[in-house]
Protein backbone atom coordinates (compact mmCIF):
# COMPACT_ATOMS: atom_id res chain seq x y z
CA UNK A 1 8.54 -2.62 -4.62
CA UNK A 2 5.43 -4.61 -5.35
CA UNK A 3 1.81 -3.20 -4.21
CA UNK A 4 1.25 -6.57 -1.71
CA UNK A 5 4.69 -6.15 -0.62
CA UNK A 6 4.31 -2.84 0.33
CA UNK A 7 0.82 -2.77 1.68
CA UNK A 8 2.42 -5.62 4.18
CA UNK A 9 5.92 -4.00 5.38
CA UNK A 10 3.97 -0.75 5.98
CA UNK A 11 1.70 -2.69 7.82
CA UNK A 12 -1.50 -1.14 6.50
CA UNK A 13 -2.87 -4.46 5.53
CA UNK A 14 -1.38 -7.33 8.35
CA UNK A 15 -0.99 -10.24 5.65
CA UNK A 16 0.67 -10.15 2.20
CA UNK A 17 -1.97 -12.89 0.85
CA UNK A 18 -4.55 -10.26 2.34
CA UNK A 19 -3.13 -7.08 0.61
CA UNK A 20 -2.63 -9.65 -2.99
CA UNK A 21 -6.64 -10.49 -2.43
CA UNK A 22 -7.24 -6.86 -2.35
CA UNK A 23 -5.68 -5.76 -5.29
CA UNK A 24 -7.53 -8.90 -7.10
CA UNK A 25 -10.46 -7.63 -6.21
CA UNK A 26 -10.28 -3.78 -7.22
CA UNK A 27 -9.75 -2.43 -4.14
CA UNK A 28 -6.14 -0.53 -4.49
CA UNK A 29 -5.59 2.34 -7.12
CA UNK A 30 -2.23 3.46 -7.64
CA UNK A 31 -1.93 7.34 -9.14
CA UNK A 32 -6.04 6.58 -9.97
CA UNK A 33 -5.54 3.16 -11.70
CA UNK A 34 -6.57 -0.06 -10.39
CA UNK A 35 -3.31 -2.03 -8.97
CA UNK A 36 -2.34 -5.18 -9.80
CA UNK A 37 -0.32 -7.62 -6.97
CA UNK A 38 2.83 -6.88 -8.94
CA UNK A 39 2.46 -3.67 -9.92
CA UNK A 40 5.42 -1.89 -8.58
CA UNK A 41 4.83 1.40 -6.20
CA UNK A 42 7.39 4.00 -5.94
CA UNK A 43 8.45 7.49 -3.52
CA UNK A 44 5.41 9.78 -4.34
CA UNK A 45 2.92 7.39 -5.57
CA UNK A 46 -1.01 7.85 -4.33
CA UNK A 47 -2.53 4.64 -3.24
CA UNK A 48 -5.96 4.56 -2.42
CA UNK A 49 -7.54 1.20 -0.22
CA UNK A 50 -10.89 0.81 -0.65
CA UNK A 51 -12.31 -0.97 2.56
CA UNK A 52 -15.50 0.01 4.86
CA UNK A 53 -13.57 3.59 5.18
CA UNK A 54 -11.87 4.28 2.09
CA UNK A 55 -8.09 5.41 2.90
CA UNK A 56 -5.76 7.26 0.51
CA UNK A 57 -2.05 7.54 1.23
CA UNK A 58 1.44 9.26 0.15
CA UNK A 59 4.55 6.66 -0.53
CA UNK A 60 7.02 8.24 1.04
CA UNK A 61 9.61 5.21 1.46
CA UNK A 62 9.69 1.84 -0.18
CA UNK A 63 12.19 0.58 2.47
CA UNK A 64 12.59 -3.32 2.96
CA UNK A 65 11.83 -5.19 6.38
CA UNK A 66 11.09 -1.65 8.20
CA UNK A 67 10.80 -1.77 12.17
CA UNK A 68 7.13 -1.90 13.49
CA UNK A 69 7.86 1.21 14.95
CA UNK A 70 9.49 2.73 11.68
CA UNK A 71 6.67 1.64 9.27
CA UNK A 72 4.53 4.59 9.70
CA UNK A 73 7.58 6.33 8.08
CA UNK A 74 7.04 5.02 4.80
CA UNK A 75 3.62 6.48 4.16
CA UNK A 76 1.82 9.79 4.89
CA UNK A 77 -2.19 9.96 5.19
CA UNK A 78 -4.16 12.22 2.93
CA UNK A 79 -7.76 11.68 4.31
């Protein structure tokens, strides 16, 4: 699943656009790379969001159109 995509149905970042700007602008490493829009995440990928507080997460699903109450599922916090 692409970055933006995933960023959005996880519902880290509210907007898509917002989560594509992000990545435009350096702000998301995947595994310790910078992340491009379409760069595609996987189960077990690191993604770090670099906001005012700096947040580093676990994939652990790359599920499609989660529930709002499911989409906490798909990620695990590391900081």
């Amino acid at each position: 699943m692409r970055i933006d995509k995933y960023l959005k149905n996880s519902r880290i970042i509210k907007r898509r656009t917002v989560a594509k700007e992000a990545c435009e602008q350096g702000r998301v490493l995947i595994n310790g790379k910078l992340a491009k829009p379409g760069d595609e995440v996987k189960i077990g990928d690191r993604v770090q969001i670099n906001f005012t507080n700096p947040i580093e997460i676990e994939v652990l699903d790359v599920s499609d159109n989660p529930r709002k109450d499911a989409s906490k599922e798909l990620y695990k916090m590391l900081n």
